[in-house]
C-alpha atoms as a PDB file:
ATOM      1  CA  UNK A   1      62.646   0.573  51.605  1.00  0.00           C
ATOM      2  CA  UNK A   2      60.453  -0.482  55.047  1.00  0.00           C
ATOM      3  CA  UNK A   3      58.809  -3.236  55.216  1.00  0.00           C
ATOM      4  CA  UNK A   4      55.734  -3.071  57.863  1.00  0.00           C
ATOM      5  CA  UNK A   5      56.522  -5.679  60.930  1.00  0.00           C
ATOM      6  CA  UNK A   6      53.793  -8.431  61.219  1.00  0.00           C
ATOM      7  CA  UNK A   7      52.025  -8.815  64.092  1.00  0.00           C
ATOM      8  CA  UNK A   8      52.262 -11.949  66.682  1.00  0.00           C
ATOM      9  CA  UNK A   9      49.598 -13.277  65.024  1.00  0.00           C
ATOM     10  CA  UNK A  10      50.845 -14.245  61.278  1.00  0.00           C
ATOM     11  CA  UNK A  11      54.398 -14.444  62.278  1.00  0.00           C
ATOM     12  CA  UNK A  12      56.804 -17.138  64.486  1.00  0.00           C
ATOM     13  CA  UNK A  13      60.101 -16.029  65.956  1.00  0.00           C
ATOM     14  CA  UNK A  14      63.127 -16.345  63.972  1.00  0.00           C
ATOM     15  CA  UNK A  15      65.215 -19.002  64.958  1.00  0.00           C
ATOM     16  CA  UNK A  16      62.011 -21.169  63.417  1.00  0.00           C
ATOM     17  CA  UNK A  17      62.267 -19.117  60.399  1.00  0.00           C
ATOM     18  CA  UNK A  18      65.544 -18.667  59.676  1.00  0.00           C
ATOM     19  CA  UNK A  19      67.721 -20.432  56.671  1.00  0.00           C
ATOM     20  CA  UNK A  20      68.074 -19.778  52.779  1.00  0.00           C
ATOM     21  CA  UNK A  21      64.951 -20.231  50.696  1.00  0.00           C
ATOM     22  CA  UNK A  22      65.508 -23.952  50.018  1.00  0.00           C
ATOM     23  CA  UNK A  23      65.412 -24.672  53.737  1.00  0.00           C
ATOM     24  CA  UNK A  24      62.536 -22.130  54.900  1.00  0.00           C
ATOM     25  CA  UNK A  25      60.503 -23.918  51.764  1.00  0.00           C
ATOM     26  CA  UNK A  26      61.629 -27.580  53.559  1.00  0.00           C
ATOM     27  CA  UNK A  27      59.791 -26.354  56.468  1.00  0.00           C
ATOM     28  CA  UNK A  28      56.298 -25.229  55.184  1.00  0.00           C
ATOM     29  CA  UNK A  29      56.583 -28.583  52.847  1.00  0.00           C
ATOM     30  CA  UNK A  30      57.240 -30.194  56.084  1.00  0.00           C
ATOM     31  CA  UNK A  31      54.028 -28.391  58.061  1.00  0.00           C
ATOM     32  CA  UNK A  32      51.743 -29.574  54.965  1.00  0.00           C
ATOM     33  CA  UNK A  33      53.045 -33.108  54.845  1.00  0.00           C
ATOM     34  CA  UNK A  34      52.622 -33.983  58.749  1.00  0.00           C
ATOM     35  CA  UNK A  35      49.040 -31.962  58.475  1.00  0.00           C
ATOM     36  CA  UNK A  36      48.346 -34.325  55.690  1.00  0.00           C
ATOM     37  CA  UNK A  37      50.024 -37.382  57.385  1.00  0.00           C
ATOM     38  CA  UNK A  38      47.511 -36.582  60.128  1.00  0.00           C
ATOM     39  CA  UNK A  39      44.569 -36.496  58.214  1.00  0.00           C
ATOM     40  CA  UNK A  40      45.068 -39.504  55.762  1.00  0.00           C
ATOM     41  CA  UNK A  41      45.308 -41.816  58.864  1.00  0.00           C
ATOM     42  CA  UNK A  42      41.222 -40.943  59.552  1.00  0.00           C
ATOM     43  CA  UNK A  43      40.680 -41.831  55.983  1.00  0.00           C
ATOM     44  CA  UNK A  44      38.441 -44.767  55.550  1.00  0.00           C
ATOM     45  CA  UNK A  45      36.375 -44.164  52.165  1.00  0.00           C
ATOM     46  CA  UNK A  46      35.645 -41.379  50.225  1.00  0.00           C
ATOM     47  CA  UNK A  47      32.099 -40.629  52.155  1.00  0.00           C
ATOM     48  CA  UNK A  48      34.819 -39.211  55.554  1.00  0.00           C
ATOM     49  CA  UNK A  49      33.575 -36.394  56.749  1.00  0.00           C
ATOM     50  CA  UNK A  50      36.382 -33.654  58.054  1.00  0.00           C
ATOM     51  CA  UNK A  51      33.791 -30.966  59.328  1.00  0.00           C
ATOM     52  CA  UNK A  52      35.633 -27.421  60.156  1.00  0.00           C
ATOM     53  CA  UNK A  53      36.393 -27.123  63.669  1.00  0.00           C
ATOM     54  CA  UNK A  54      37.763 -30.664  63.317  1.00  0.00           C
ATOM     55  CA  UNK A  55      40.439 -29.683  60.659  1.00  0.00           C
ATOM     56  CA  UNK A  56      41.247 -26.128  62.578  1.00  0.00           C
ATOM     57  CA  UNK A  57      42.264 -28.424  65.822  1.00  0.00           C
ATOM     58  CA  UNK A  58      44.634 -30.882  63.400  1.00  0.00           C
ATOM     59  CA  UNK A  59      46.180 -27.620  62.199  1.00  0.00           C
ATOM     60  CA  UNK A  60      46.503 -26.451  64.981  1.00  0.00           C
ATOM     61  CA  UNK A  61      48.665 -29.428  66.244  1.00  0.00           C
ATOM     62  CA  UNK A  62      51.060 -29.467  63.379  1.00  0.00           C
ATOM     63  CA  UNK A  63      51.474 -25.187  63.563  1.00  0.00           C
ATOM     64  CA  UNK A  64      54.995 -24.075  65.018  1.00  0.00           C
ATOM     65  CA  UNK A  65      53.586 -21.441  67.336  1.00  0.00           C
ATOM     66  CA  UNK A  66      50.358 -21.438  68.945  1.00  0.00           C
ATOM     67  CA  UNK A  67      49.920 -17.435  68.681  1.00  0.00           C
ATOM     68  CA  UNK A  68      49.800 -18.291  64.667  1.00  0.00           C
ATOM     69  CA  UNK A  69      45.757 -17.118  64.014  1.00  0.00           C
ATOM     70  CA  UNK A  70      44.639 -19.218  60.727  1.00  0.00           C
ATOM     71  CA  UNK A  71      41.027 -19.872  60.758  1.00  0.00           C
ATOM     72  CA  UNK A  72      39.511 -22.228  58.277  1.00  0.00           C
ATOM     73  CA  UNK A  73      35.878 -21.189  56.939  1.00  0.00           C
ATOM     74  CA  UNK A  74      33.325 -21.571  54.863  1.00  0.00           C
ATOM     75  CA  UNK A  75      34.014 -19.864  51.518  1.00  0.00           C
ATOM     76  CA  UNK A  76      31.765 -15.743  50.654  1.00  0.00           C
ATOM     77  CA  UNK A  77      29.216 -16.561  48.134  1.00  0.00           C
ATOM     78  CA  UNK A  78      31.289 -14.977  45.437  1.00  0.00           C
ATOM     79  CA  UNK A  79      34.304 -16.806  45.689  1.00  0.00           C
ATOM     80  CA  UNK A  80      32.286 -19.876  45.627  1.00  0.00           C
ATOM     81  CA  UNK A  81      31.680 -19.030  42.864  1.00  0.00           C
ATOM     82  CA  UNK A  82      34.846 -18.744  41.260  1.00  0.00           C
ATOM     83  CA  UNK A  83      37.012 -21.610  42.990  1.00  0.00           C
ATOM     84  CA  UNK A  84      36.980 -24.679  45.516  1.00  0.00           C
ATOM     85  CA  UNK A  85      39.021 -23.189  48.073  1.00  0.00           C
ATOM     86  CA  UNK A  86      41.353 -19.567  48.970  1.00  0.00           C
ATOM     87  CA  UNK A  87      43.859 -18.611  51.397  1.00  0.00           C
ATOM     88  CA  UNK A  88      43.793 -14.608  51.679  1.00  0.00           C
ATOM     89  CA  UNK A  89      45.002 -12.816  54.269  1.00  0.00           C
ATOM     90  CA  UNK A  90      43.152 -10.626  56.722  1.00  0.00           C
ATOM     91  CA  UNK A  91      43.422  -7.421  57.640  1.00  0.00           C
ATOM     92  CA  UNK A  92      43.012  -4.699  61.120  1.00  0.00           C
ATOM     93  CA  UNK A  93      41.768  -1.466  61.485  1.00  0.00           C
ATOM     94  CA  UNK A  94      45.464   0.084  60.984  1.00  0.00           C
ATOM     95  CA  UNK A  95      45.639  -2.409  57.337  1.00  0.00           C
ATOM     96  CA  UNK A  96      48.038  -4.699  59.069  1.00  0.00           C
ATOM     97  CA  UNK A  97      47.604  -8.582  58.875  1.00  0.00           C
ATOM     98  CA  UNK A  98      45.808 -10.184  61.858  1.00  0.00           C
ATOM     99  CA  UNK A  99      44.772 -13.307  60.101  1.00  0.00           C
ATOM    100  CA  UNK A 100      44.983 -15.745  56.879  1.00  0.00           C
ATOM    101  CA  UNK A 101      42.072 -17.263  56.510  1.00  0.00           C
ATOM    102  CA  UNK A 102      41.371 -20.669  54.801  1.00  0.00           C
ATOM    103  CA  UNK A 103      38.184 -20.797  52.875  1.00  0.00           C
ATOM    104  CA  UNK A 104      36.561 -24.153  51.871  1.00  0.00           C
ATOM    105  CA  UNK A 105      33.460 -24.467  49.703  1.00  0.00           C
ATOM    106  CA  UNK A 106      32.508 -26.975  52.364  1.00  0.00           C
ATOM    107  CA  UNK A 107      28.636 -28.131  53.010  1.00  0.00           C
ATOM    108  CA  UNK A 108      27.751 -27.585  56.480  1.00  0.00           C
ATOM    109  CA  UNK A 109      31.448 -26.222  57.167  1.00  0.00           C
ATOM    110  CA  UNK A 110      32.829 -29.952  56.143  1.00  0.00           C
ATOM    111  CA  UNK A 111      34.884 -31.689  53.486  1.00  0.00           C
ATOM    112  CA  UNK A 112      35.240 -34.761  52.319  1.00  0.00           C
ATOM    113  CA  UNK A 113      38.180 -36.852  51.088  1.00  0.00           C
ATOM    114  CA  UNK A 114      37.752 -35.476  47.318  1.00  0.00           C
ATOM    115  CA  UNK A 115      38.270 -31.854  48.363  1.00  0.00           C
ATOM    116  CA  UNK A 116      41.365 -32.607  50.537  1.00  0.00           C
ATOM    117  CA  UNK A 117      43.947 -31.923  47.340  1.00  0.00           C
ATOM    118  CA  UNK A 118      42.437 -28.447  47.403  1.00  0.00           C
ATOM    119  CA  UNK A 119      42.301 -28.157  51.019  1.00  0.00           C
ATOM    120  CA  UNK A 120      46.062 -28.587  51.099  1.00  0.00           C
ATOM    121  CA  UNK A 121      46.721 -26.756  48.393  1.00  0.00           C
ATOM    122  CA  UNK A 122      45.268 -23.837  50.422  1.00  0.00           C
ATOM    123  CA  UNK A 123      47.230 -24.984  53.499  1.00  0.00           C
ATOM    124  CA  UNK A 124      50.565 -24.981  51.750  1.00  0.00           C
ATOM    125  CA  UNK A 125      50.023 -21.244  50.467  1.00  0.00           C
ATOM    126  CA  UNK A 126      49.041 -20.477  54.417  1.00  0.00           C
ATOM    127  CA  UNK A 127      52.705 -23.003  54.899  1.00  0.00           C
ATOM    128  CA  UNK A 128      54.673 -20.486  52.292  1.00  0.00           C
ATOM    129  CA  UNK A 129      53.102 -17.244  54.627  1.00  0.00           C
ATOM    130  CA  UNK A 130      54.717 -18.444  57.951  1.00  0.00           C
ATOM    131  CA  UNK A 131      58.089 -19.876  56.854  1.00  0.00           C
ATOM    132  CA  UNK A 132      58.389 -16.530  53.989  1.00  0.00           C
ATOM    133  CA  UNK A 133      57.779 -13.867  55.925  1.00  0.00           C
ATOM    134  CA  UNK A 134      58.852 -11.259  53.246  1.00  0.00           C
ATOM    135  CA  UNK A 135      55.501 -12.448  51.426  1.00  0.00           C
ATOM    136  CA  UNK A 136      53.171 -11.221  53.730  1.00  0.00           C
ATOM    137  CA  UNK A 137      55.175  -8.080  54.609  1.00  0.00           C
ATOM    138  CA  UNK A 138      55.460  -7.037  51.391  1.00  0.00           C
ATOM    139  CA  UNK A 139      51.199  -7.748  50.662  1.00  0.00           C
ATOM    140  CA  UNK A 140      50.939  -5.691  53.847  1.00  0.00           C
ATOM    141  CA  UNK A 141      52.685  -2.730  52.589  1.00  0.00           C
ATOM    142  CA  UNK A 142      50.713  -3.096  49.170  1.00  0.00           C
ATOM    143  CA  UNK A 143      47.794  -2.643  51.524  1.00  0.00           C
ATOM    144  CA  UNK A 144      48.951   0.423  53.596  1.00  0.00           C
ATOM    145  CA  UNK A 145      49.863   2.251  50.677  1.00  0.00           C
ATOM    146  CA  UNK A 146      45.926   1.520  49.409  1.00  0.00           C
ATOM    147  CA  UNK A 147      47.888  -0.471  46.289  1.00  0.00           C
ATOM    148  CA  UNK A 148      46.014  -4.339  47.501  1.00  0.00           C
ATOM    149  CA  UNK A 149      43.053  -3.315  45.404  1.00  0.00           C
ATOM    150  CA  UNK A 150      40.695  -4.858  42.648  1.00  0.00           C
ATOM    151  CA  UNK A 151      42.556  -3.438  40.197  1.00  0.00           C
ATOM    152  CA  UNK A 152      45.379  -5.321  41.183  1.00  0.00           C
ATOM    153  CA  UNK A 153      44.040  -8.307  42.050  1.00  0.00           C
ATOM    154  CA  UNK A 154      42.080  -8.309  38.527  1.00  0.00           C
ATOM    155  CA  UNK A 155      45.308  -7.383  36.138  1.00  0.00           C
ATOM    156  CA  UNK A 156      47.039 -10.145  38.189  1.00  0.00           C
ATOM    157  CA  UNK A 157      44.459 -12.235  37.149  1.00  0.00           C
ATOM    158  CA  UNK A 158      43.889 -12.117  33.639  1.00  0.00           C
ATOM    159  CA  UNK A 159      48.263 -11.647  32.964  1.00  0.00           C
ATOM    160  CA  UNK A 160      49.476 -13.492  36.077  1.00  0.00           C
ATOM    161  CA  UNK A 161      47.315 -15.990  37.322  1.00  0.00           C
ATOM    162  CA  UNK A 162      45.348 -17.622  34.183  1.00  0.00           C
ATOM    163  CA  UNK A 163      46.134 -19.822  31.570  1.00  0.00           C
ATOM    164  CA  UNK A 164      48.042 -19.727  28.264  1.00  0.00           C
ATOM    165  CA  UNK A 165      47.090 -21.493  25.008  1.00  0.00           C
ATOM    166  CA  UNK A 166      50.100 -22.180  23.441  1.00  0.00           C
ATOM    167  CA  UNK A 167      51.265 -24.312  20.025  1.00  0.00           C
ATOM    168  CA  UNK A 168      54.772 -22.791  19.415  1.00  0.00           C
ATOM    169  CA  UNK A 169      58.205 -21.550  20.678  1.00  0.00           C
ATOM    170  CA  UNK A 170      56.634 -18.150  18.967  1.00  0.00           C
ATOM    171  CA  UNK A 171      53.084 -18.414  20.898  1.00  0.00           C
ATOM    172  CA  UNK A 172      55.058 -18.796  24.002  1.00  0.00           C
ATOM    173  CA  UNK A 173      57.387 -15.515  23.170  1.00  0.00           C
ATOM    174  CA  UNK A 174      54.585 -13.012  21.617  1.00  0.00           C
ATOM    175  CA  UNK A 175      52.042 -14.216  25.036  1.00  0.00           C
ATOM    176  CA  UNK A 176      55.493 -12.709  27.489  1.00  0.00           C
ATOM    177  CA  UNK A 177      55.806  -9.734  25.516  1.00  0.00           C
ATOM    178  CA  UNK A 178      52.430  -9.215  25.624  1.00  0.00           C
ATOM    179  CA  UNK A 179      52.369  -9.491  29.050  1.00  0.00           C
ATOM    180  CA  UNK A 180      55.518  -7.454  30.335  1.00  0.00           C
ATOM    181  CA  UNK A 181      54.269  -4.774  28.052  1.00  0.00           C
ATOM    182  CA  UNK A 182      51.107  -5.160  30.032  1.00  0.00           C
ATOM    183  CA  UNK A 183      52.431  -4.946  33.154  1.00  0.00           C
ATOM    184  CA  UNK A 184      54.865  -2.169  32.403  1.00  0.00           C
ATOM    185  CA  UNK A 185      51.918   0.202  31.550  1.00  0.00           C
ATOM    186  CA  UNK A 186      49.887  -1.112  34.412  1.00  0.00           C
ATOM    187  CA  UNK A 187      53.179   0.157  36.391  1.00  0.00           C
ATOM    188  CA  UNK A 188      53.787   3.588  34.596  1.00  0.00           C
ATOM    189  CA  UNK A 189      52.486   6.230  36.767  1.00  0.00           C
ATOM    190  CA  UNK A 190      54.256   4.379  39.752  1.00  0.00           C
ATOM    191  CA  UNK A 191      57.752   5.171  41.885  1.00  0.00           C
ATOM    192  CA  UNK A 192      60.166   2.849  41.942  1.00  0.00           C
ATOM    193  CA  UNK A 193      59.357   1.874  45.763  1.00  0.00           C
ATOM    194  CA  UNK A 194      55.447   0.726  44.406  1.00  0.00           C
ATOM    195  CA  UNK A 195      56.672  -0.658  41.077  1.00  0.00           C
ATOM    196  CA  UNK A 196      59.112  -3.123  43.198  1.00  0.00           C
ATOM    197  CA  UNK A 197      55.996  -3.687  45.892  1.00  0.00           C
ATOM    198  CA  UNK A 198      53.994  -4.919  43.137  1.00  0.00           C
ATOM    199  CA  UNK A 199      56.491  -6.964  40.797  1.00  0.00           C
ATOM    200  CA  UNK A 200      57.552  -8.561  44.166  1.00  0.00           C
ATOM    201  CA  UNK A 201      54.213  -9.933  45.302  1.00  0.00           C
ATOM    202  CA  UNK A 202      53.389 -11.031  41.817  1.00  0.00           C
ATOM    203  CA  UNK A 203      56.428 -12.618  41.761  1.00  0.00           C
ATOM    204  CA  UNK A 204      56.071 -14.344  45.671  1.00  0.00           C
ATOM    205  CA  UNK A 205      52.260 -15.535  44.962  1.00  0.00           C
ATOM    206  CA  UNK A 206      53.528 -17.340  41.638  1.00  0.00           C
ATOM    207  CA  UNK A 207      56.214 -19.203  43.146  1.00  0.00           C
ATOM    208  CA  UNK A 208      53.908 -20.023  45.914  1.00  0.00           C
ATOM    209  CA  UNK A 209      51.497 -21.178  43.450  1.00  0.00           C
ATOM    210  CA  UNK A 210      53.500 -23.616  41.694  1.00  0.00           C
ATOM    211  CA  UNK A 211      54.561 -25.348  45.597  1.00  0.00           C
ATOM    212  CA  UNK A 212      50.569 -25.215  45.766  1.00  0.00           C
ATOM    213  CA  UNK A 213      49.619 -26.822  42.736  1.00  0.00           C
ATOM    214  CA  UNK A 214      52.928 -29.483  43.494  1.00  0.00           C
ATOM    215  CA  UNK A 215      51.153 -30.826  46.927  1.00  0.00           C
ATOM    216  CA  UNK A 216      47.949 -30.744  45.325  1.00  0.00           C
ATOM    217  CA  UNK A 217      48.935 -33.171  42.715  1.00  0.00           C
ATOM    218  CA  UNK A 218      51.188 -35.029  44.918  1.00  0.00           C
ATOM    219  CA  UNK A 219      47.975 -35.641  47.513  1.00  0.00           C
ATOM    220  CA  UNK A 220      45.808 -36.205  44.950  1.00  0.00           C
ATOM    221  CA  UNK A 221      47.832 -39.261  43.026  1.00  0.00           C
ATOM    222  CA  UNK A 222      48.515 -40.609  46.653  1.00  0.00           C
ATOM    223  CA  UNK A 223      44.654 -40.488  47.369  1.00  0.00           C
ATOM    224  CA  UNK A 224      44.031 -42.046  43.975  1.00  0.00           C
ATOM    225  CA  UNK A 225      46.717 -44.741  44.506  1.00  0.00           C
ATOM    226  CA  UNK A 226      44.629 -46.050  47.267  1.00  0.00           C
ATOM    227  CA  UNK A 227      41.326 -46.222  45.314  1.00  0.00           C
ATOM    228  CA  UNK A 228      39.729 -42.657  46.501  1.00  0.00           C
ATOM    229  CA  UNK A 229      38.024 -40.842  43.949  1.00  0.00           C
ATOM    230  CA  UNK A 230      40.175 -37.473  42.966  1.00  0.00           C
ATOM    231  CA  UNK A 231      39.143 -34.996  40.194  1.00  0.00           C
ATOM    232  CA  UNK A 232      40.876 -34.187  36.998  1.00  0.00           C
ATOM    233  CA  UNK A 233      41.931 -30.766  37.706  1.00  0.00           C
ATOM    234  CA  UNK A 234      43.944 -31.722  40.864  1.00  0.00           C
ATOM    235  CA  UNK A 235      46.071 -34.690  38.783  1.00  0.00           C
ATOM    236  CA  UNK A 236      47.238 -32.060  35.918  1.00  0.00           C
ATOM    237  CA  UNK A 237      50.140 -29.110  35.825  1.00  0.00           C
ATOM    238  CA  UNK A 238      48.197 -25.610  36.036  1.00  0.00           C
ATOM    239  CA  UNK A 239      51.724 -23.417  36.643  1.00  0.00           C
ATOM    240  CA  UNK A 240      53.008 -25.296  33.705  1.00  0.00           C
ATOM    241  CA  UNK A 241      49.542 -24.344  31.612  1.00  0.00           C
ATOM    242  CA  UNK A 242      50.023 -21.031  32.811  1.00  0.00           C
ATOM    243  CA  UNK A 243      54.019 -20.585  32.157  1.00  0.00           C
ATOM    244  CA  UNK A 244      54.004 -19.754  35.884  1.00  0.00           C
ATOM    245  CA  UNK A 245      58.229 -20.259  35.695  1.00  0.00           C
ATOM    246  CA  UNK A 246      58.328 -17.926  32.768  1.00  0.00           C
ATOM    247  CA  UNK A 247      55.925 -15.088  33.903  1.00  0.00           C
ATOM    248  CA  UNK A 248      58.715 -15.138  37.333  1.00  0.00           C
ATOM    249  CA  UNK A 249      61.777 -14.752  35.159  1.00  0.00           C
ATOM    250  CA  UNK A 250      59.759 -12.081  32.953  1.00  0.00           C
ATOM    251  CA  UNK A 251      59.029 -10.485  36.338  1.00  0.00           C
ATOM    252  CA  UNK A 252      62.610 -10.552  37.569  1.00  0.00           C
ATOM    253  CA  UNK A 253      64.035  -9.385  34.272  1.00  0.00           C
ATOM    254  CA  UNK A 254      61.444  -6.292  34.589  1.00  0.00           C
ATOM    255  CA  UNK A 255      62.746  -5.688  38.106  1.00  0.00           C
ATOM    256  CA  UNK A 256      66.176  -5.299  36.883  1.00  0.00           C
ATOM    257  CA  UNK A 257      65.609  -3.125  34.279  1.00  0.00           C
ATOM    258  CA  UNK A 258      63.422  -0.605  36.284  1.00  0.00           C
ATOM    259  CA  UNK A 259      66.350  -1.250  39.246  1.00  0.00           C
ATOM    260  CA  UNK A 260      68.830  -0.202  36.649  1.00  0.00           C
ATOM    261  CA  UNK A 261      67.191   2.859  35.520  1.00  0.00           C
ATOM    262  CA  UNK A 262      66.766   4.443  38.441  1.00  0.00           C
ATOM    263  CA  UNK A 263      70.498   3.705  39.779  1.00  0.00           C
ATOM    264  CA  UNK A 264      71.454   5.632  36.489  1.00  0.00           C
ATOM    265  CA  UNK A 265      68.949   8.166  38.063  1.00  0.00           C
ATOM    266  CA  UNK A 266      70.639   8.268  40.807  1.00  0.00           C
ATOM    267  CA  UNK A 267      74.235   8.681  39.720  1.00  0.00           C
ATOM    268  CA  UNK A 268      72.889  11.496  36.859  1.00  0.00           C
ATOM    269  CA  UNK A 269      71.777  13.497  40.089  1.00  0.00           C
ATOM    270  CA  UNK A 270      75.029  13.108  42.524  1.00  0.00           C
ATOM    271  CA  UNK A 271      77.025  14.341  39.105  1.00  0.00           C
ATOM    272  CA  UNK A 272      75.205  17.082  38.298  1.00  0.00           C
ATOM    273  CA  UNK A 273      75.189  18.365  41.877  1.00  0.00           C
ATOM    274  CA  UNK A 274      79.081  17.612  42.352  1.00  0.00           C
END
């Protein structure tokens, strides 16, 4: 399978990238603590104003390249709508990456101290993109194969990305097989290449999601430790709510068996043409 090179712009050369997982997540966690670090020493009450162009110059201090293009912005009218903040990615001409993009529901393209939990929370997904280079490559060939669509990005939103109301050990078991039995007819019609694309970047936004969700709770109980005001939402466990570590193993189990399958495939053919 190819994976689509990323341009200048989204990527950083190897030897800053290079390591296990463990040690290319050390380095994004490292990015988004030092940005943070940075910011937290202008904080002097909860009335601070960060306006936009400010916050895009401390970013750009903390980034490992300087050709790295994320832009911080003032969130569309529809995803205001929806949420406090979004990293997406964004896209040429030829559907390759030339940007992620940071919006903020800012006022006047500025934030104060209570939205930095979800400020870094977007900054730590745009962390994950650098350091895991595999996730944007593989949301980039999603998008040259015309699979990055609305119908993707809603089924990953009501099975993937939501949460779960669950009471028992049986809740939490009929929800997954509701959901892999979801997903498997949402991938039916698919090869194995696209089934893989998709169970992949479900699976690399989740994990991303739960380091997200982490420094957003871990800023926001340091913010509230030294008397600034912090919202609910950003002191509680949404991947937990939303059995973010369970939907992964579901999807890794799923990519086995389909993996499987078409090996036996595969070995059915060379036999019958021995």
């Amino acid at each position: 399978m190819i994976i689509n090179k990323l341009s200048e712009s989204v990527k950083i050369p190897y030897a800053m990238v290079k390591g296990n997982i463990a040690q290319r997540q050390v380095k994004a966690d490292n990015l988004t603590e030092k940005l943070y670090k940075n910011l937290s020493e202008e904080l002097k009450d909860n009335y601070t104003i960060f306006n936009f162009e400010h916050l895009q110059n401390k970013l750009i201090e903390v980034l490992p390249d300087k050709n790295l293009k994320i832009i911080i912005q003032n969130l569309s009218e529809e995803d205001s709508a929806k949420c406090e903040g979004i990293c997406e990615v964004l896209f040429n001409k030829n559907k390759d990456i030339r940007a992620i993009s940071i919006g903020m529901g800012g006022i006047l393209s500025s934030i104060r101290s209570v939205h930095i939990p979800v400020f870094m929370h977007e900054i730590q997904h745009a962390a994950d993109d650098i350091f895991h280079p595999k996730y944007l490559a593989r949301l980039q060939n999603l998008n040259k194969h015309g699979l990055a669509n609305k119908k993707y990005d809603s089924f990953y939103d009501t099975y993937y990305y939501c949460p779960e109301v669950i009471e028992s050990k049986k809740d939490k078991k009929d929800v997954l097989k509701i959901i892999k039995n979801r997903t498997k007819k949402f991938l039916r019609r698919l090869n194995i290449h696209q089934k893989m694309d998709y169970i992949q970047d479900m699976r690399y936004s989740l994990i991303s999601e739960i380091e997200a969700y982490k420094r957003q709770r871990t800023i926001a109980e340091d913010l509230k430790s030294k008397g600034f005001m912090v919202k609910d939402f950003d002191l509680g466990n949404y991947p937990q709510n939303g059995l973010f570590e369970e939907k992964i193993n579901l999807l890794k189990v799923l990519a086995m068996e389909y993996l499987t399958k078409e090996r036996a495939k595969h070995a059915s053919r060379i036999k019958k043409n021995k």
